[in-house]
C-alpha atoms as a PDB file:
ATOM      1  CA  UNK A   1     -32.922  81.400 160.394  1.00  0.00           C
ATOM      2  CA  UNK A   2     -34.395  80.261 163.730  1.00  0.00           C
ATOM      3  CA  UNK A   3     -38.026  79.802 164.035  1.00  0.00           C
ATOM      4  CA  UNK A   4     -40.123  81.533 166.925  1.00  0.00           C
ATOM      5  CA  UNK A   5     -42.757  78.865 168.055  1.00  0.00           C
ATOM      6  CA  UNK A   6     -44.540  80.182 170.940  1.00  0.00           C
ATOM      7  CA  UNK A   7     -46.548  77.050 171.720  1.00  0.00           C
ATOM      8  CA  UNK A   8     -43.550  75.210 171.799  1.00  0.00           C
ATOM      9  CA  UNK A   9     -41.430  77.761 173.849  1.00  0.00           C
ATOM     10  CA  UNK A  10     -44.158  77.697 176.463  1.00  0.00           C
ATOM     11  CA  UNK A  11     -43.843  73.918 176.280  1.00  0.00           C
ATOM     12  CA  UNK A  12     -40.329  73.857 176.915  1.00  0.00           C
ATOM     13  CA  UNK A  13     -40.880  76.292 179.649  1.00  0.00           C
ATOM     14  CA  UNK A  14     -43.254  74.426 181.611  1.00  0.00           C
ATOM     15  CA  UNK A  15     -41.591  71.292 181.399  1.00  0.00           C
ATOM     16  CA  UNK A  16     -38.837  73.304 182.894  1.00  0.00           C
ATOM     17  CA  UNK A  17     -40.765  74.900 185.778  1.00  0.00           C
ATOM     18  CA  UNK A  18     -42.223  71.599 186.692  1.00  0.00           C
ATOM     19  CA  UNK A  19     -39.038  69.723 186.715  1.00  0.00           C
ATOM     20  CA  UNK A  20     -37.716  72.239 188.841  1.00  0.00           C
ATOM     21  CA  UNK A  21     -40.888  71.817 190.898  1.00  0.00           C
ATOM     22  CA  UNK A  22     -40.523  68.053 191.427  1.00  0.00           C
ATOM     23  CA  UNK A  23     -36.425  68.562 192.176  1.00  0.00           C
ATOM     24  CA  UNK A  24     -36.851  71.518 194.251  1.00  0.00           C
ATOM     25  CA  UNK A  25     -40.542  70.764 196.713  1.00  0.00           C
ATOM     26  CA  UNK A  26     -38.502  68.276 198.672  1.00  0.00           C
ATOM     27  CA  UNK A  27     -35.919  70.293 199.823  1.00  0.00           C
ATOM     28  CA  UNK A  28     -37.839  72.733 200.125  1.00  0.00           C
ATOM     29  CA  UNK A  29     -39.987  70.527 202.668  1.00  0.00           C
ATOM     30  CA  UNK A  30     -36.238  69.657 204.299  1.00  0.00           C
ATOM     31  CA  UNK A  31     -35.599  73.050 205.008  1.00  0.00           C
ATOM     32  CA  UNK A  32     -38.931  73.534 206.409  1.00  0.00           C
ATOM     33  CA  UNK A  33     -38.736  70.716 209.175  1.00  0.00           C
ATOM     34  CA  UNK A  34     -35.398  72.143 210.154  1.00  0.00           C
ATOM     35  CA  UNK A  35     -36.932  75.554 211.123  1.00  0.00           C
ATOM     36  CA  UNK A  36     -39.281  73.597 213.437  1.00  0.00           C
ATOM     37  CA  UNK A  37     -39.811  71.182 216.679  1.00  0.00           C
ATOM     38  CA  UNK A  38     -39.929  68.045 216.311  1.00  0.00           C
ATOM     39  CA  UNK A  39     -43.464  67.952 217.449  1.00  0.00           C
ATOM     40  CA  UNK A  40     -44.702  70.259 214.844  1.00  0.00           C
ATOM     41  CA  UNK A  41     -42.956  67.826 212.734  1.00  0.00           C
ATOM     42  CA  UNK A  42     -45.011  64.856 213.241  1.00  0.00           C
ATOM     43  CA  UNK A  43     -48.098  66.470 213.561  1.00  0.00           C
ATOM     44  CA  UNK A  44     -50.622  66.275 210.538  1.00  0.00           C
ATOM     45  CA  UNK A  45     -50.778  68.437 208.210  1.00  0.00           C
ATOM     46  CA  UNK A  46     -47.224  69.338 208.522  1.00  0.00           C
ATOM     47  CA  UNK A  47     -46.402  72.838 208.342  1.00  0.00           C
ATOM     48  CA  UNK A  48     -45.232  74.024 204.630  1.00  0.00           C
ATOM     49  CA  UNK A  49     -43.775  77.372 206.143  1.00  0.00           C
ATOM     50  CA  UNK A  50     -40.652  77.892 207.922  1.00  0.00           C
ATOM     51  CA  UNK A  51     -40.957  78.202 211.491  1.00  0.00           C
ATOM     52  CA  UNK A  52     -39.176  80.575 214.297  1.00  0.00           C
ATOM     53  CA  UNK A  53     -36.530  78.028 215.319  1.00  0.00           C
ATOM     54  CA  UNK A  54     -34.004  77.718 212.631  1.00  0.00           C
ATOM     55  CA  UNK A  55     -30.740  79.110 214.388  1.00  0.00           C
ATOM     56  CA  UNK A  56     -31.751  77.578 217.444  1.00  0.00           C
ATOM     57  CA  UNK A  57     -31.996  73.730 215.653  1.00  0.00           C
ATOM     58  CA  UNK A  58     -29.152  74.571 213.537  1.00  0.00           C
ATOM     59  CA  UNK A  59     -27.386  75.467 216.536  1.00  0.00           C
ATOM     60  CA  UNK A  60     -28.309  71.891 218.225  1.00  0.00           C
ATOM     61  CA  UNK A  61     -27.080  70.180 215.105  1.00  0.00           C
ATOM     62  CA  UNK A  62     -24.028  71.749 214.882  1.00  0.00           C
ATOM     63  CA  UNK A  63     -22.967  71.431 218.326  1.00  0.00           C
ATOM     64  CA  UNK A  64     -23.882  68.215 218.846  1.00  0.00           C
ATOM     65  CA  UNK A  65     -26.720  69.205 222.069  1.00  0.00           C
ATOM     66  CA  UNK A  66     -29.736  67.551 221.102  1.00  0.00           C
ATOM     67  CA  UNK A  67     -31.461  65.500 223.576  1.00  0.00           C
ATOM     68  CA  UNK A  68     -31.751  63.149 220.873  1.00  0.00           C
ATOM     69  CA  UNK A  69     -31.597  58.921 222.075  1.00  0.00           C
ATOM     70  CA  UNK A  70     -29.608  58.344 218.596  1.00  0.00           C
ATOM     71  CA  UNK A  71     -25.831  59.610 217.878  1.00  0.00           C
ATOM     72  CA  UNK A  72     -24.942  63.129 219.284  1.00  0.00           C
ATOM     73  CA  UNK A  73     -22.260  63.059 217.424  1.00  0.00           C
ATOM     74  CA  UNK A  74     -21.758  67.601 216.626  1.00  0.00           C
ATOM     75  CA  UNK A  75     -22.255  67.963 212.861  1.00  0.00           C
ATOM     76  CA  UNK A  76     -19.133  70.815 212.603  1.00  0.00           C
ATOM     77  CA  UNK A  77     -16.872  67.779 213.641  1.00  0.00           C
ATOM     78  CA  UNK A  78     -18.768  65.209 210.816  1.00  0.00           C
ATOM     79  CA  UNK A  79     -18.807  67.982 208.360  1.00  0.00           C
ATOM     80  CA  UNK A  80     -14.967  68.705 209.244  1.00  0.00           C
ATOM     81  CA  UNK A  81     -14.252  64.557 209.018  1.00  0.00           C
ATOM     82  CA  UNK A  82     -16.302  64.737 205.317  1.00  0.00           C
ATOM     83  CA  UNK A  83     -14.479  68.054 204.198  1.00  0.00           C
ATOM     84  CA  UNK A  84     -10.656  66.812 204.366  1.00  0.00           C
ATOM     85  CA  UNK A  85     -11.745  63.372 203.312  1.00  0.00           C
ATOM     86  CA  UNK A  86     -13.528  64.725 200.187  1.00  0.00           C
ATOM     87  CA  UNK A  87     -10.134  67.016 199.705  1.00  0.00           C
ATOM     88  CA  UNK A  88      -7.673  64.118 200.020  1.00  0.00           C
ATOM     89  CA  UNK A  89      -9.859  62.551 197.737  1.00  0.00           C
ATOM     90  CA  UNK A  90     -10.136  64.493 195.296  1.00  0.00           C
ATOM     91  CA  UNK A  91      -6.778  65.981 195.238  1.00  0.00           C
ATOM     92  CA  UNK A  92      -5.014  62.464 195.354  1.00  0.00           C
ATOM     93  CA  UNK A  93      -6.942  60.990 192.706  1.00  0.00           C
ATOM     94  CA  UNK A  94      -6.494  63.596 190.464  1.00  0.00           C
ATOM     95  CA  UNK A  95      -2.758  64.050 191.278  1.00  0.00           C
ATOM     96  CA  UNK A  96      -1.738  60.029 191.115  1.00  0.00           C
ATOM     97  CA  UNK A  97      -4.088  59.696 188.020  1.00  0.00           C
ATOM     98  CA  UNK A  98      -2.232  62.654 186.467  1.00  0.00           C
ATOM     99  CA  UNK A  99       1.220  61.213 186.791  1.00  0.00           C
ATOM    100  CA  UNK A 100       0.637  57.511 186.161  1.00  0.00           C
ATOM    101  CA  UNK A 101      -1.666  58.667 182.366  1.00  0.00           C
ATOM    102  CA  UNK A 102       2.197  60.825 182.469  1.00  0.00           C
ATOM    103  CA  UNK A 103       4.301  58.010 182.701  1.00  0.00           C
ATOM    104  CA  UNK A 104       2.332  55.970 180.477  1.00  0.00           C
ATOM    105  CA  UNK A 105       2.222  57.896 177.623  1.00  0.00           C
ATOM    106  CA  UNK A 106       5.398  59.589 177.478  1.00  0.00           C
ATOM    107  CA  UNK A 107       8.150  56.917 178.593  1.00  0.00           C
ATOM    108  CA  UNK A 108       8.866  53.736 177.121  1.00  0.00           C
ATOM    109  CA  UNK A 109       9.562  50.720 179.988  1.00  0.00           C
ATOM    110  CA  UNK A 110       8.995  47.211 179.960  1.00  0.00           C
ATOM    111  CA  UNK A 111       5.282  46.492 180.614  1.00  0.00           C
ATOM    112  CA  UNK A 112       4.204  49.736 180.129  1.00  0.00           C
ATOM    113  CA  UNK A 113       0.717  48.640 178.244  1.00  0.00           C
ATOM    114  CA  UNK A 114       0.425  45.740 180.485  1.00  0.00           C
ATOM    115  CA  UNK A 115       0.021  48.095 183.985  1.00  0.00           C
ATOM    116  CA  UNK A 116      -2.184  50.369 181.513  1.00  0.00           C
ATOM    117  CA  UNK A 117      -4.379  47.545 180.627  1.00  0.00           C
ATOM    118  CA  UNK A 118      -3.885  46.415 184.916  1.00  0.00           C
ATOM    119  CA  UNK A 119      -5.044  49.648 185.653  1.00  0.00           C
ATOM    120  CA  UNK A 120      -7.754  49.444 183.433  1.00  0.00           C
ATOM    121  CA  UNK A 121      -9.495  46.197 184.153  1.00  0.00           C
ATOM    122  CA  UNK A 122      -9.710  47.742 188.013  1.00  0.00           C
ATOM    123  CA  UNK A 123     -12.801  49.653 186.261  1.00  0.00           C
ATOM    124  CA  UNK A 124     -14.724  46.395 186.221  1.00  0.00           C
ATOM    125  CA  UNK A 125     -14.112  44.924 189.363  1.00  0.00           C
ATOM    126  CA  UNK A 126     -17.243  46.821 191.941  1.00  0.00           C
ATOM    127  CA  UNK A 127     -16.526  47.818 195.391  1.00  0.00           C
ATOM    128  CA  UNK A 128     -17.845  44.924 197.106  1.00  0.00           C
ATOM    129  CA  UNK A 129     -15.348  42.860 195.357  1.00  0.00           C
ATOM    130  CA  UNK A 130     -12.190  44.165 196.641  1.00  0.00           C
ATOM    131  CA  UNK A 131     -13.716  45.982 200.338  1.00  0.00           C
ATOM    132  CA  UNK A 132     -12.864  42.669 202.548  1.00  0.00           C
ATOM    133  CA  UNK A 133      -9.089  42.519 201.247  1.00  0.00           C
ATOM    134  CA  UNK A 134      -8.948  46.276 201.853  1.00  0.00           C
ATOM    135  CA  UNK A 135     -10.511  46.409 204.915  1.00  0.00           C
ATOM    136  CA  UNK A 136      -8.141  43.871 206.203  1.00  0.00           C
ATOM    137  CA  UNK A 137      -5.101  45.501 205.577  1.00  0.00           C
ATOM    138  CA  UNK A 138      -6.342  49.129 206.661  1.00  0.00           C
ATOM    139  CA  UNK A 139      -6.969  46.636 209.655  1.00  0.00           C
ATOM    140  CA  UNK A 140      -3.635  45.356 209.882  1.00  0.00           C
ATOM    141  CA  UNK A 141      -2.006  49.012 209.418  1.00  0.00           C
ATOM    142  CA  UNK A 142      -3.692  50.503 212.203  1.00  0.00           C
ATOM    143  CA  UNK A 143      -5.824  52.736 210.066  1.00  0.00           C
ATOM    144  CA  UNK A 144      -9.003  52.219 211.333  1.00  0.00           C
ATOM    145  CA  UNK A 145     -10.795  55.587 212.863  1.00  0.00           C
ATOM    146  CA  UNK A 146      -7.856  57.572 210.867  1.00  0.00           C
ATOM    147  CA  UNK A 147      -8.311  59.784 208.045  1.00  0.00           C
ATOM    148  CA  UNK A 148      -5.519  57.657 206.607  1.00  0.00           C
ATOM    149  CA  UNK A 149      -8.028  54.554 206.665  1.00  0.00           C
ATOM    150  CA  UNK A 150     -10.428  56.690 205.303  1.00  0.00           C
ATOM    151  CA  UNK A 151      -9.102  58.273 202.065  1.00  0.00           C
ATOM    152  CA  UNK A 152      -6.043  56.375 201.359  1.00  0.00           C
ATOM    153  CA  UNK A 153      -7.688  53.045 200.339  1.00  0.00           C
ATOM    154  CA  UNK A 154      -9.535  55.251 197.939  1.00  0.00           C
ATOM    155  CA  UNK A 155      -7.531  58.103 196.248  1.00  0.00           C
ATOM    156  CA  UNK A 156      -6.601  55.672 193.224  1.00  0.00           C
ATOM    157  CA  UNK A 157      -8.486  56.514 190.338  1.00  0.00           C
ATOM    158  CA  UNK A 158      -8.561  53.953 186.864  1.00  0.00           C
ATOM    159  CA  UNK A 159     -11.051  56.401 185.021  1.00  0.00           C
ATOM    160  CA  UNK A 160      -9.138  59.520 185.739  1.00  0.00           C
ATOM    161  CA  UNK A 161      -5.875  57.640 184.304  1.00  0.00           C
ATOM    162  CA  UNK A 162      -7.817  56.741 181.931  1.00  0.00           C
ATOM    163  CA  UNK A 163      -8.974  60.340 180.882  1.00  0.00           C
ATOM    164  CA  UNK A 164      -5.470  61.989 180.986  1.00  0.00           C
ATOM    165  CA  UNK A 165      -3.865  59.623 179.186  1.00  0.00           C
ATOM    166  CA  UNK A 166      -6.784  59.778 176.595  1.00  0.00           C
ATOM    167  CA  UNK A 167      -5.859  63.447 176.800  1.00  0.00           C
ATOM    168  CA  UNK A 168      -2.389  63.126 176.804  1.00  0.00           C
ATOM    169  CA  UNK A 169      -1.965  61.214 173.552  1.00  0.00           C
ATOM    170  CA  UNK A 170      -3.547  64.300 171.660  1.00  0.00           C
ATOM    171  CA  UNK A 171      -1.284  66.794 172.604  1.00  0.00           C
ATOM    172  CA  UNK A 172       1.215  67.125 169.446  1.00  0.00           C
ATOM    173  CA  UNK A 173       4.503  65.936 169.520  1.00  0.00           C
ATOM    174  CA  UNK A 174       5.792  68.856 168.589  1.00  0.00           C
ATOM    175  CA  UNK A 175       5.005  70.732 172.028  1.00  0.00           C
ATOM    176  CA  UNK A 176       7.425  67.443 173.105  1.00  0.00           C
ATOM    177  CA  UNK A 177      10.501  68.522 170.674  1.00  0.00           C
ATOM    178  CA  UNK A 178       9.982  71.868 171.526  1.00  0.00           C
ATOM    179  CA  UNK A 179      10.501  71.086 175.469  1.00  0.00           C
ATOM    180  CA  UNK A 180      13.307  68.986 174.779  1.00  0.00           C
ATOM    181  CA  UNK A 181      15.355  71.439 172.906  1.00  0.00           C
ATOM    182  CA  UNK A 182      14.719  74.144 174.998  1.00  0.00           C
ATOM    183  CA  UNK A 183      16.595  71.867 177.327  1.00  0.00           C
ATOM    184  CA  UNK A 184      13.069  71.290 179.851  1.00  0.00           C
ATOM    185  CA  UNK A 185      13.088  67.971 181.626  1.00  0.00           C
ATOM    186  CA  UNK A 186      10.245  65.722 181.907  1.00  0.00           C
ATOM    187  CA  UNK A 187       8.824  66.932 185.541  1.00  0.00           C
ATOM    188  CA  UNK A 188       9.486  70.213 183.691  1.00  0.00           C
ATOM    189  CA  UNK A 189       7.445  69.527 180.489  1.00  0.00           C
ATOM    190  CA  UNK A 190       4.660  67.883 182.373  1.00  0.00           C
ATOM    191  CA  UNK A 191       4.505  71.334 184.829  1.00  0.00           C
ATOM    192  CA  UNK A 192       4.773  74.224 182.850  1.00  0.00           C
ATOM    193  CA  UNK A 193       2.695  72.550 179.783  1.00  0.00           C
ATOM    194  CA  UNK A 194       0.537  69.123 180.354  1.00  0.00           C
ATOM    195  CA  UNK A 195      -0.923  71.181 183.047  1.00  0.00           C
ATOM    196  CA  UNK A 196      -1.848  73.981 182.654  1.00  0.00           C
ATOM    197  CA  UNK A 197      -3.464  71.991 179.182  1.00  0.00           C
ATOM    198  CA  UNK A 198      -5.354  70.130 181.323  1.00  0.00           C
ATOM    199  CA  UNK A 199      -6.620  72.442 183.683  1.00  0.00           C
ATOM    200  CA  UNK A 200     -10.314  72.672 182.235  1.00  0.00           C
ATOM    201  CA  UNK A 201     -10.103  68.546 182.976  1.00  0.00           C
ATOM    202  CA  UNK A 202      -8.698  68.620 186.615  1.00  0.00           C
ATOM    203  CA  UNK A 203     -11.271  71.396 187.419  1.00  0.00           C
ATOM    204  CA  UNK A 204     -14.180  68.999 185.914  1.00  0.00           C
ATOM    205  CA  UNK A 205     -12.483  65.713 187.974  1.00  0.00           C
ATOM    206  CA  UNK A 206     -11.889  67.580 191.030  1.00  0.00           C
ATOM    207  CA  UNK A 207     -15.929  68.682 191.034  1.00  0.00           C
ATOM    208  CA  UNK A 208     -16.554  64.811 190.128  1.00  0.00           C
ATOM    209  CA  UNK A 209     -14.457  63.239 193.069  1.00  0.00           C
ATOM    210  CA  UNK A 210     -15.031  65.873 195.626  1.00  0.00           C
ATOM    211  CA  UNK A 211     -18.778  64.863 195.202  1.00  0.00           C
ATOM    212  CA  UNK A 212     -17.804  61.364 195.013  1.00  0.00           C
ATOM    213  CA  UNK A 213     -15.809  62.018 198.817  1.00  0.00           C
ATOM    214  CA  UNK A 214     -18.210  63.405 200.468  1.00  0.00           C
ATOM    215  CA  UNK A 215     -21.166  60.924 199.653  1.00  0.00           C
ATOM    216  CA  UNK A 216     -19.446  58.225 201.392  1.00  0.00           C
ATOM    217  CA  UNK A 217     -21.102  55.973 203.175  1.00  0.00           C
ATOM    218  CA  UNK A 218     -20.368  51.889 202.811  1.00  0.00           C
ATOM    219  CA  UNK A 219     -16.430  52.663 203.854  1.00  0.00           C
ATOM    220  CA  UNK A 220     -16.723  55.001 206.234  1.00  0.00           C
ATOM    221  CA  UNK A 221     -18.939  52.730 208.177  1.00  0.00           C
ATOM    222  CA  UNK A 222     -16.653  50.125 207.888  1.00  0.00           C
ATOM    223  CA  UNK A 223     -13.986  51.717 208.919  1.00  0.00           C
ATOM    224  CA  UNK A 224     -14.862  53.702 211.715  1.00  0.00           C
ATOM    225  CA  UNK A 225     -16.117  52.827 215.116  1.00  0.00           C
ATOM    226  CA  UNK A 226     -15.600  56.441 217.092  1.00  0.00           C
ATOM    227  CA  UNK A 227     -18.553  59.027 216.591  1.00  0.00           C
ATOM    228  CA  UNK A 228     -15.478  62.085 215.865  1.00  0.00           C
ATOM    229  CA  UNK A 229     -14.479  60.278 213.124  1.00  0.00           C
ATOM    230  CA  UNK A 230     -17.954  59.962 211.093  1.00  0.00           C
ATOM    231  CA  UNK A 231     -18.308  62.074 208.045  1.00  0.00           C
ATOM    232  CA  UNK A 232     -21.754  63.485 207.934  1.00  0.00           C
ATOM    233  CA  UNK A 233     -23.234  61.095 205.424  1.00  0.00           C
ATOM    234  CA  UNK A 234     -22.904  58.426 207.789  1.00  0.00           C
ATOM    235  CA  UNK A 235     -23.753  60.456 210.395  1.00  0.00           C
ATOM    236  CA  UNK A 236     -27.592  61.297 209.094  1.00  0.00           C
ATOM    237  CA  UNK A 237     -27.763  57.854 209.088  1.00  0.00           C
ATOM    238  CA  UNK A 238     -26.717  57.675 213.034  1.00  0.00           C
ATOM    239  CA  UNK A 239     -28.759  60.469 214.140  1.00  0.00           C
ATOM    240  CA  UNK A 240     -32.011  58.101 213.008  1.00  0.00           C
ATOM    241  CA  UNK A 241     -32.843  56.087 215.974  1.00  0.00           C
ATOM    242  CA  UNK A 242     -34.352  52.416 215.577  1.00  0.00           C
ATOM    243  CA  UNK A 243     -37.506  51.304 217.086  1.00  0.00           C
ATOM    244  CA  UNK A 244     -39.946  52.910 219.679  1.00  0.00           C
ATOM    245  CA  UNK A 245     -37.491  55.510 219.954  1.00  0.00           C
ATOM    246  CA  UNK A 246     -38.803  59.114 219.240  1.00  0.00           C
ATOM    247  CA  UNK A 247     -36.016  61.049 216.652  1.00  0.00           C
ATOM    248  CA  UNK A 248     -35.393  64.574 216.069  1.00  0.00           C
ATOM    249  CA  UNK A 249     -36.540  65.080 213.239  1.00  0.00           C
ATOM    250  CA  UNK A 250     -35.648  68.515 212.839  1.00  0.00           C
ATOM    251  CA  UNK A 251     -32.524  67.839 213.699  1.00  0.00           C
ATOM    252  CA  UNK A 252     -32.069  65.309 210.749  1.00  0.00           C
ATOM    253  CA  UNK A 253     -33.309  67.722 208.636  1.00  0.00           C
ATOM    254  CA  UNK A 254     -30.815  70.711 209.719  1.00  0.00           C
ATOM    255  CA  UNK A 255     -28.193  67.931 209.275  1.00  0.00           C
ATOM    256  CA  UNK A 256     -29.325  67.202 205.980  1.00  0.00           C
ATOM    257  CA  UNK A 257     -29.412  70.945 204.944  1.00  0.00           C
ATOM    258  CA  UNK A 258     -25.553  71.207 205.877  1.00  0.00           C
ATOM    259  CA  UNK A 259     -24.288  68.639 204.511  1.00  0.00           C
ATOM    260  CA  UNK A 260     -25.656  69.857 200.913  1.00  0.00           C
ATOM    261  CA  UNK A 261     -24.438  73.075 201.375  1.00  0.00           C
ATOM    262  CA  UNK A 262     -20.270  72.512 200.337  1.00  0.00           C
ATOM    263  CA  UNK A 263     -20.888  70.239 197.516  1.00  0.00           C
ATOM    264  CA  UNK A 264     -23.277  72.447 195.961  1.00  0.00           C
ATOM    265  CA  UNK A 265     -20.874  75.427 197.128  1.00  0.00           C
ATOM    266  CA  UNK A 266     -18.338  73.134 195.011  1.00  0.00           C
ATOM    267  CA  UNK A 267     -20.371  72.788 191.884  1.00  0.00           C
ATOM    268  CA  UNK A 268     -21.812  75.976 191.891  1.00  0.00           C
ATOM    269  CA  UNK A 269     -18.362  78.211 191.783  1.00  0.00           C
ATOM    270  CA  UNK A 270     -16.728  75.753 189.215  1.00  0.00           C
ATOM    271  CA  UNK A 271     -19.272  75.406 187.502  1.00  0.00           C
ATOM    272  CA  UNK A 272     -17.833  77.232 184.061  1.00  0.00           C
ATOM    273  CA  UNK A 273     -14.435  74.869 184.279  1.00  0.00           C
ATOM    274  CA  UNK A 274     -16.740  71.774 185.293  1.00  0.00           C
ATOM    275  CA  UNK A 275     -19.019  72.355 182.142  1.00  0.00           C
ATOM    276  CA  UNK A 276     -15.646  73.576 179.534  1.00  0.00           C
ATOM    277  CA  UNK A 277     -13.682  70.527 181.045  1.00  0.00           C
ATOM    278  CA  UNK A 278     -16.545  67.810 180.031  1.00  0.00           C
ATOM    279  CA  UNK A 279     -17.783  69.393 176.026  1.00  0.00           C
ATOM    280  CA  UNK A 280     -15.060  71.096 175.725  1.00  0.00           C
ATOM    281  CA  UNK A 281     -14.060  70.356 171.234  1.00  0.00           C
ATOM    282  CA  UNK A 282     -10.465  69.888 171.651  1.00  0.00           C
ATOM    283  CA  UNK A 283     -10.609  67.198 174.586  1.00  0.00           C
END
């Protein structure tokens, strides 16, 4: 029997409301300075209501026209830059994670636990350790301003191994037998069944690393020197001019409005495999 408390329902739903409040006021106040000059900006109070001039700064921002003494760098171009790096990402880390956690689990060679436990140990090392030796060879390759240089050094993935082959070693043996006399090979049994069984994972992964792509910041400003090859993380940053120089704010702020729009896009239409793939009983 479940027990109506309405005290502590209205609790719960204030707590609610003013979490919301706190996550939602600010940008809120984002999309505000967008729709305005950046006069109004500045001024004090500053507006709390949207103003008339939201297609026309949105239009700046995405073309790249404002009058601005920081980077003029067009926004469709970063976002562009962030979109197929977040992809390559995401897809690539899923894909090689999928089929290393394969061939660890299911074939038997010489070292086998040893590149596991290789692989593994990669979790503990941080970025900073191993960004020098990377950057030098992307250096040495020619990979700087590339999209190479900027997804390839990053599309391997130790915790999504890690995952799959967790995943991987509770799939019964039997769905292996049964593959193998019905005469399916081992690219076979890992298409038509590891796959589609892990579908509610990948979807949950791909919403992970997507996010993870797009938020780039420290590498992509290592690697890249030409304003058409900034993602738009970065390229917030750029648009923020240092010292006595006056900044667009509502510029910034238009900026900042796009480049939340995919990755929520992202989570918000995969939601129901992102959720299923992370509580989901049988994983």
């Amino acid at each position: 029997m479940v027990e109506r408390r309405p005290l502590a329902t209205a609790i719960s739903h204030i707590v609610l409301v003013l979490g919301v409040i706190i996550i939602a006021f600010p940008l809120y106040i984002t999309f505000v300075a967008s729709t305005h000059t950046a006069q109004e900006i500045v001024q004090v109070p500053m507006p709390l209501l949207p103003g008339p001039h939201l297609i026309e700064n949105y239009t700046q921002a995405i073309n790249g026209t404002s009058g601005s003494a920081a980077s003029t760098a067009p926004v469709g171009r970063m976002m562009t830059v962030s979109l197929v790096t977040a992809l390559v990402i995401a897809i690539g880390k899923i894909a090689i994670s999928l089929l290393s956690a394969f061939a660890i689990v299911y074939f038997r060679f010489p070292g086998r636990m040893f590149f596991f436990w290789a692989i593994f140990v990669t979790l503990m090392l941080p970025v900073e350790v191993r960004i020098g030796p990377t950057y030098q060879v992307v250096s040495d390759l020619g990979m700087l301003n590339s999209y190479a240089g900027l997804t390839v050094p990053l599309i391997a993935s130790a915790t999504a191994t890690f995952l799959f082959r967790q995943f991987f070693l509770t799939v019964p043996d039997e769905l292996v037998e049964a593959a193998r006399v019905d005469g399916a090979g081992p690219m076979r049994f890992f298409w038509d069944v590891l796959l589609p069984l892990s579908s509610t994972s990948v979807a949950a992964l791909f919403v992970i690393q997507f996010i993870y792509g797009w938020n780039q910041y420290l590498w992509p400003l290592l690697v890249t020197t030409d304003e058409s090859m900034y993602p738009v993380v970065m390229g917030i940053k750029r648009m923020i001019s240092g010292g006595d120089a006056a900044n667009d704010w509502n510029i910034v702020m238009a900026t900042a409005i796009l480049a939340m729009i995919p990755p929520a896009l992202v989570v918000l239409f995969m939601q129901r495999w992102f959720v299923k793939g992370l509580v989901d009983s049988e994983k």
